[in-house]
C-alpha atoms as a PDB file:
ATOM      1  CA  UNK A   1     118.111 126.954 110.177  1.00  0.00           C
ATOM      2  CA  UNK A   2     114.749 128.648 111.425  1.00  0.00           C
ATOM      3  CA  UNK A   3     111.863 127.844 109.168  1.00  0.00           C
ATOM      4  CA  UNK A   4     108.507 129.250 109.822  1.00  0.00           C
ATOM      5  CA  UNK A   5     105.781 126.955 110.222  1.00  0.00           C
ATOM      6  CA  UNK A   6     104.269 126.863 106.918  1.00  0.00           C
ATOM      7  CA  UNK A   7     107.322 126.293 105.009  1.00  0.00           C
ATOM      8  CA  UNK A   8     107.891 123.248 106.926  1.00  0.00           C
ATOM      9  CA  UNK A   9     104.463 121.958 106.590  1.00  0.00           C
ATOM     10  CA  UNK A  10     104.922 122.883 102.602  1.00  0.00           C
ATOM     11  CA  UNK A  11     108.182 120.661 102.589  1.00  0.00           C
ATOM     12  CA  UNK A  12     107.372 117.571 104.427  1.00  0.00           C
ATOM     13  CA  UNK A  13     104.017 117.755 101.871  1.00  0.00           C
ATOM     14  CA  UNK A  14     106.819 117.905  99.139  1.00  0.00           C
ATOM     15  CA  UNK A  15     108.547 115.172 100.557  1.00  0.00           C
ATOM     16  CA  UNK A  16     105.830 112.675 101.346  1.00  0.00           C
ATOM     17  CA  UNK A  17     104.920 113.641  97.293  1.00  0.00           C
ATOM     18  CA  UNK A  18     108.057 112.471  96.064  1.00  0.00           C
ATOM     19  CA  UNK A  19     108.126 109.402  98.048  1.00  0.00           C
ATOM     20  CA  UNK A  20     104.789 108.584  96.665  1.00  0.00           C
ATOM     21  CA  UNK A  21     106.280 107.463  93.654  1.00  0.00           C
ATOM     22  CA  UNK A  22     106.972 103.695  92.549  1.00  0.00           C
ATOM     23  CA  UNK A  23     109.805 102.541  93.898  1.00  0.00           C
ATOM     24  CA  UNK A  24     111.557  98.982  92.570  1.00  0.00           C
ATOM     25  CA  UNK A  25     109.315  97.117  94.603  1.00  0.00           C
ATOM     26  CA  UNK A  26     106.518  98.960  95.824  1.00  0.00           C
ATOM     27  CA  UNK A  27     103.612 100.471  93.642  1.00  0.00           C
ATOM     28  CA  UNK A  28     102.934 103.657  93.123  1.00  0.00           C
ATOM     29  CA  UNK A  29     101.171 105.115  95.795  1.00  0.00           C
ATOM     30  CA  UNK A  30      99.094 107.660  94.058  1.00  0.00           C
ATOM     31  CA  UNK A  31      97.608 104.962  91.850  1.00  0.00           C
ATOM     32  CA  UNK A  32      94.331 106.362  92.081  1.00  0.00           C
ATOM     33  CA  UNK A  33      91.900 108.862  92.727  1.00  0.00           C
ATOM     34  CA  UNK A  34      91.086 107.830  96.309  1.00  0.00           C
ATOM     35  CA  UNK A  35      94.867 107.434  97.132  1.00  0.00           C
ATOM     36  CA  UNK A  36      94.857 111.110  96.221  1.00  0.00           C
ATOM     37  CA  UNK A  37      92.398 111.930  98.102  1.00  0.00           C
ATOM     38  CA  UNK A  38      94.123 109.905 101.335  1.00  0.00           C
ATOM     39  CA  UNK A  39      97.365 112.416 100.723  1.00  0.00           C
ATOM     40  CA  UNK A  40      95.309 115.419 100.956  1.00  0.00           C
ATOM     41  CA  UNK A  41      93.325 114.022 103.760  1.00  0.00           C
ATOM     42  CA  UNK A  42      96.744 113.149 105.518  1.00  0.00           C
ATOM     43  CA  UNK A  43      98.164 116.469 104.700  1.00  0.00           C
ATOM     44  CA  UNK A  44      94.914 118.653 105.966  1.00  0.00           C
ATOM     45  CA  UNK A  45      95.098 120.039 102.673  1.00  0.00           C
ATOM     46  CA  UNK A  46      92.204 123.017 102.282  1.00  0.00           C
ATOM     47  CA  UNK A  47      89.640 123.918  99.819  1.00  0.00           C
ATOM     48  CA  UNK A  48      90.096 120.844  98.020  1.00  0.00           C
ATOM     49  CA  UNK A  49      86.480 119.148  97.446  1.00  0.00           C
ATOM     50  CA  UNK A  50      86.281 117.027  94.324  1.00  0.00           C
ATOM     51  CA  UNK A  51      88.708 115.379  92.746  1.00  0.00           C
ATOM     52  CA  UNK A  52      89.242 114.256  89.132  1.00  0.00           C
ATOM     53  CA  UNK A  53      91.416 112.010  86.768  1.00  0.00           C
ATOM     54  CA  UNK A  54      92.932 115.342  85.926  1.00  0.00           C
ATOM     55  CA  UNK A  55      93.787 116.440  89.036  1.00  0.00           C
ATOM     56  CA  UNK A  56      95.755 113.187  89.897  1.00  0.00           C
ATOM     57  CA  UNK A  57      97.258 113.542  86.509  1.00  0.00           C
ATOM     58  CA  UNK A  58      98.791 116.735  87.131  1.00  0.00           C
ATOM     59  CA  UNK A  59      99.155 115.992  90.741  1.00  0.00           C
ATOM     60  CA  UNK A  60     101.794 112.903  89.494  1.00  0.00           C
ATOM     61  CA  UNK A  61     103.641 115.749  87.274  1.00  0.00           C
ATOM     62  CA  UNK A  62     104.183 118.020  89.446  1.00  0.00           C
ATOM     63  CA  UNK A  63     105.297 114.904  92.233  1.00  0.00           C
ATOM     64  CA  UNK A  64     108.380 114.152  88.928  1.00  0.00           C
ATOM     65  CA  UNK A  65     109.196 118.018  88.766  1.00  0.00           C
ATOM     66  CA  UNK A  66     109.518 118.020  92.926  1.00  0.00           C
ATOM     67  CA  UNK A  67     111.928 114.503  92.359  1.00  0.00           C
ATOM     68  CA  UNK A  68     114.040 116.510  89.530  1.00  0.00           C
ATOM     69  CA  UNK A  69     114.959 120.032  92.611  1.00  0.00           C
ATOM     70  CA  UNK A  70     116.356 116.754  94.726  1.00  0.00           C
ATOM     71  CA  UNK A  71     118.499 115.316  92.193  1.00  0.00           C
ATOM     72  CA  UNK A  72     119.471 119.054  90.990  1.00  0.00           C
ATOM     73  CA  UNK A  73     123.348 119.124  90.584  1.00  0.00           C
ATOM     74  CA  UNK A  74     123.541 122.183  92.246  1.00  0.00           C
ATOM     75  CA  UNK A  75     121.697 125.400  93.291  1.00  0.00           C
ATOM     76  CA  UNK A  76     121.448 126.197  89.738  1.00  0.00           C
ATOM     77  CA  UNK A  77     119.946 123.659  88.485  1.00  0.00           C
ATOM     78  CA  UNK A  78     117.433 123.812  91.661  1.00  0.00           C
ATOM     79  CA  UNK A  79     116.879 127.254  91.052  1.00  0.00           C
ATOM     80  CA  UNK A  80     115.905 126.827  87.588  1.00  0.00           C
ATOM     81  CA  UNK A  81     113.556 123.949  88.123  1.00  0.00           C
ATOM     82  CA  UNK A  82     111.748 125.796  90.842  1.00  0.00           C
ATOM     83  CA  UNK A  83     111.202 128.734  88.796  1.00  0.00           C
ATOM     84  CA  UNK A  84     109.524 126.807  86.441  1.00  0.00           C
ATOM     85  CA  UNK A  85     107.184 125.195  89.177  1.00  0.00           C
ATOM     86  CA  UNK A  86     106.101 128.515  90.667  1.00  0.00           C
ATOM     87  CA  UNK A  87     105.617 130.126  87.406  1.00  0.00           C
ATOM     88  CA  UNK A  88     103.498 127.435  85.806  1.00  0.00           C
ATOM     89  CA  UNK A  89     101.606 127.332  88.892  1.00  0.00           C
ATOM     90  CA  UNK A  90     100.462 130.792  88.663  1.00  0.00           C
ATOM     91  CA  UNK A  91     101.505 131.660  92.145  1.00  0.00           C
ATOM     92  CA  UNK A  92      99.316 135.031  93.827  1.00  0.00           C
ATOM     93  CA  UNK A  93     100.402 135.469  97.503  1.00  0.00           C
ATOM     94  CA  UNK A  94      97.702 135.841 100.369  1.00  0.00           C
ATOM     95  CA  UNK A  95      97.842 135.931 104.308  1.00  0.00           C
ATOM     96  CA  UNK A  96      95.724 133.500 105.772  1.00  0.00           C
ATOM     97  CA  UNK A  97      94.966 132.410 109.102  1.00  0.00           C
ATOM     98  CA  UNK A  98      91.911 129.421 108.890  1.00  0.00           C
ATOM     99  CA  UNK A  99      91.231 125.940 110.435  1.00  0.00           C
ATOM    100  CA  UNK A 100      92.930 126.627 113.786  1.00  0.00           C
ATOM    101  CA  UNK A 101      95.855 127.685 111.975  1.00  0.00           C
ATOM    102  CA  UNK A 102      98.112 131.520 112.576  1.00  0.00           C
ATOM    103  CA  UNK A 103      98.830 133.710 109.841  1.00  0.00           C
ATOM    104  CA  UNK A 104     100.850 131.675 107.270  1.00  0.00           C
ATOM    105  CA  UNK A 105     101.177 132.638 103.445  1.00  0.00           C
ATOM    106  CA  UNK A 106      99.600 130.333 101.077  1.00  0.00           C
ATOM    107  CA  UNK A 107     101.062 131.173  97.202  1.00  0.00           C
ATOM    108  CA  UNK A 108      98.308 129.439  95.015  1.00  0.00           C
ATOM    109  CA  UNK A 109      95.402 131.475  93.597  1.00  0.00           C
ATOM    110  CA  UNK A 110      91.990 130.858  94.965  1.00  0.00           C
ATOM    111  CA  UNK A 111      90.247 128.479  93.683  1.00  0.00           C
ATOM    112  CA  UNK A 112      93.271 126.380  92.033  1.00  0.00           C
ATOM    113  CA  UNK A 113      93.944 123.343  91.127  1.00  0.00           C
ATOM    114  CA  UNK A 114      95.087 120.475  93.466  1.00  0.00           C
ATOM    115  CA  UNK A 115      98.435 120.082  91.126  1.00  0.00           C
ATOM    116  CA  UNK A 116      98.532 123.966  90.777  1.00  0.00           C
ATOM    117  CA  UNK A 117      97.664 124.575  95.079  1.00  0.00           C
ATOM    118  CA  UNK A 118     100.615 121.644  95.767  1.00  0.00           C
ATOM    119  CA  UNK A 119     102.975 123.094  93.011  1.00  0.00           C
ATOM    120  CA  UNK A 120     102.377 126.831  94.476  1.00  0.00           C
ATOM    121  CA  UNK A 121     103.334 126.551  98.180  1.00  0.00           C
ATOM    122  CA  UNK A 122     105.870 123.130  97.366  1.00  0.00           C
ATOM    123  CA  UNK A 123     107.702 125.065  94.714  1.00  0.00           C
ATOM    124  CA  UNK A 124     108.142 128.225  97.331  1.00  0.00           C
ATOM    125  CA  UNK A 125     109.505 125.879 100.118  1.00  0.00           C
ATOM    126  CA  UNK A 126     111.453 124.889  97.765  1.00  0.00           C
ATOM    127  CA  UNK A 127     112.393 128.630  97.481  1.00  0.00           C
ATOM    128  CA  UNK A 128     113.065 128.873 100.378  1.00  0.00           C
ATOM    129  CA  UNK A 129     115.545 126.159 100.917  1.00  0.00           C
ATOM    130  CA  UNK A 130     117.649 127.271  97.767  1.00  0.00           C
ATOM    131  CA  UNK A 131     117.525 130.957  98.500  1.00  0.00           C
ATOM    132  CA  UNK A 132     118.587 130.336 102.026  1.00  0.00           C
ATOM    133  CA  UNK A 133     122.177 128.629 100.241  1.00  0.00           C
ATOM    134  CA  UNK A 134     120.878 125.269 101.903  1.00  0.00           C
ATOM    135  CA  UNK A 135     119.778 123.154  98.278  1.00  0.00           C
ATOM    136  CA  UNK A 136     122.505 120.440  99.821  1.00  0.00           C
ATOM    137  CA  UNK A 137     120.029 119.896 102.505  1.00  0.00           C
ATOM    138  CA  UNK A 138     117.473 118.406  99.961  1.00  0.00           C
ATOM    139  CA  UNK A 139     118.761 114.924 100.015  1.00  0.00           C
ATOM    140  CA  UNK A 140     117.958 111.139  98.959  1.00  0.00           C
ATOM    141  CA  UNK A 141     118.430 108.437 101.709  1.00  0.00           C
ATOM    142  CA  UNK A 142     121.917 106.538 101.168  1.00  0.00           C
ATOM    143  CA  UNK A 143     120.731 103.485 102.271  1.00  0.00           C
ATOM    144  CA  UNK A 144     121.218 100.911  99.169  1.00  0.00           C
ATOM    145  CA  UNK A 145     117.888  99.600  98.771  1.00  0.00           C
ATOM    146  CA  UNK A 146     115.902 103.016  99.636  1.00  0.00           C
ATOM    147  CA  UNK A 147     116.774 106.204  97.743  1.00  0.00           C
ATOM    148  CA  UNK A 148     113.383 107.865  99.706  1.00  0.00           C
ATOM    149  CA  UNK A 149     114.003 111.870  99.784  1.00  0.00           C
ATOM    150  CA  UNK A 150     113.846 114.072 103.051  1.00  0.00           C
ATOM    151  CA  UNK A 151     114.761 117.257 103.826  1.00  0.00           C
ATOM    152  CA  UNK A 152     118.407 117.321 106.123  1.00  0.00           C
ATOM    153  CA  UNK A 153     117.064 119.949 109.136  1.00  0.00           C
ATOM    154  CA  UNK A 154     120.347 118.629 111.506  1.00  0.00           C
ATOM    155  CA  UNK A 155     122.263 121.262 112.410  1.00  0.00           C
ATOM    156  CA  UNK A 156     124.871 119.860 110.720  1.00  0.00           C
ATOM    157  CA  UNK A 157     124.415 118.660 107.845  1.00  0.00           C
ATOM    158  CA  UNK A 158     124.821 114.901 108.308  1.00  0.00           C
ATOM    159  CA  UNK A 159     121.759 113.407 108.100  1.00  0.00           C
ATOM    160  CA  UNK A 160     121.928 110.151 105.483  1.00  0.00           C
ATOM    161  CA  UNK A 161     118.960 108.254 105.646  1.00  0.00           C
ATOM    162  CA  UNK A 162     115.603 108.878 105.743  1.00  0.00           C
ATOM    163  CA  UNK A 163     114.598 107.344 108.893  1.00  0.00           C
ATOM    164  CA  UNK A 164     117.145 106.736 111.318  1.00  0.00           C
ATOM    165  CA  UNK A 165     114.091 104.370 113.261  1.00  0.00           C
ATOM    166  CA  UNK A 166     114.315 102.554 109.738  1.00  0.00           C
ATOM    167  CA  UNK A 167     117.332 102.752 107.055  1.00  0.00           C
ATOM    168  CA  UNK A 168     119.696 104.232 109.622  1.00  0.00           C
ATOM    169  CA  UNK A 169     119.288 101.600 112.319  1.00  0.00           C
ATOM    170  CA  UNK A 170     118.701  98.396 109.801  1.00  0.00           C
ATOM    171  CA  UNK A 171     122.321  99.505 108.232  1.00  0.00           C
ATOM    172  CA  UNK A 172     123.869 100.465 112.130  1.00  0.00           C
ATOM    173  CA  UNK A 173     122.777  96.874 112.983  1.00  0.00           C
ATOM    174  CA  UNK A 174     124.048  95.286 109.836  1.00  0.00           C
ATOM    175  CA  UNK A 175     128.097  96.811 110.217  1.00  0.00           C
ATOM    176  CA  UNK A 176     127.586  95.787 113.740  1.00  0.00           C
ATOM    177  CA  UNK A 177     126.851  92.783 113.208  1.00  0.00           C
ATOM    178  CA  UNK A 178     129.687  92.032 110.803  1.00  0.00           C
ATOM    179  CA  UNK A 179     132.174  93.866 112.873  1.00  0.00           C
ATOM    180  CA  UNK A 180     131.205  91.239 115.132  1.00  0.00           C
ATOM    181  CA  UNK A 181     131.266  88.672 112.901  1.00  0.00           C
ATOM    182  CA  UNK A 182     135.160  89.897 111.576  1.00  0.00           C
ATOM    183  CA  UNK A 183     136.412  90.093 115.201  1.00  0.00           C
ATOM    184  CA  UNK A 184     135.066  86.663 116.177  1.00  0.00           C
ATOM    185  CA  UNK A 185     136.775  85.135 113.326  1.00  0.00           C
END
């Protein structure tokens, strides 16, 4: 699946949005207005200069409506929950090439806000994906103690967890281990 360059940044800024949310264990990671201003830091986000309660309040929102397109049903479902995103964002197309970037498309209108810039260009990848027929790659790690999302790009299909250096390995070690364990006794 060829995805252009600012699609994929747009996705993997969807992805690391969703996983920003509390998990069992761990706190939310957009607890505050700093932490917000680490993701779009981390994420080379532009023309973002002040930030406000508001902003991370709408920021969180639009992080549950990204969580709902990966537990979508189907392409439906996706499709319908997208539309929503990019319409309440108030999305106005524009060629851009700045900060050492090419020509890429950013969706938001100038001068948006954070949740609106995030929900713009997120919601489009998201587009993307679905219009494409690929929704199924828009996954949630199978490990049992994880549930993380990421974006399946294998060529096949068969990614599971979200980290094979993490989930993937830790669970490869653990049936080895007990296949070991089985044969010995």
């Amino acid at each position: 699946m060829l995805i252009p360059h600012d699609t994929r940044i747009a996705l993997d800024m969807v992805v690391d949005l969703v996983n920003t949310s509390p998990e069992s264990e761990e706190p939310d990671r957009l607890a505050d207005i700093e932490a917000l201003y680490g993701f779009v830091r981390d994420h080379d986000i532009s023309g973002v200069e002040s930030l406000t309660a508001r902003d991370l309040s709408g920021v969180r929102t639009v992080r549950g409506r990204f969580a709902g397109v990966f537990e979508a049903a189907d392409a439906r479902a996706a499709a319908g929950l997208v539309n929503e995103i990019v319409a309440e964002a108030g999305t106005t197309p524009q060629l851009t090439d700045h900060d050492g970037y090419d020509w890429h498309v950013h969706y938001f209108a100038p001068g948006a806000s954070i949740a609106d810039h995030l929900a713009a260009d997120g919601g489009m990848a998201l587009a993307f994906i679905v219009v494409a027929g690929e929704q199924e790659r828009l996954r949630r790690c199978e490990a049992p103690d994880c549930g993380r999302a990421f974006v399946d790009l294998s060529r096949n299909r068969s990614r599971r967890y979200c980290d094979s250096r993490t989930c993937g390995n830790r669970l490869h070690v653990a049936a080895y281990r007990a296949r070991r364990k089985e044969a010995a006794g």
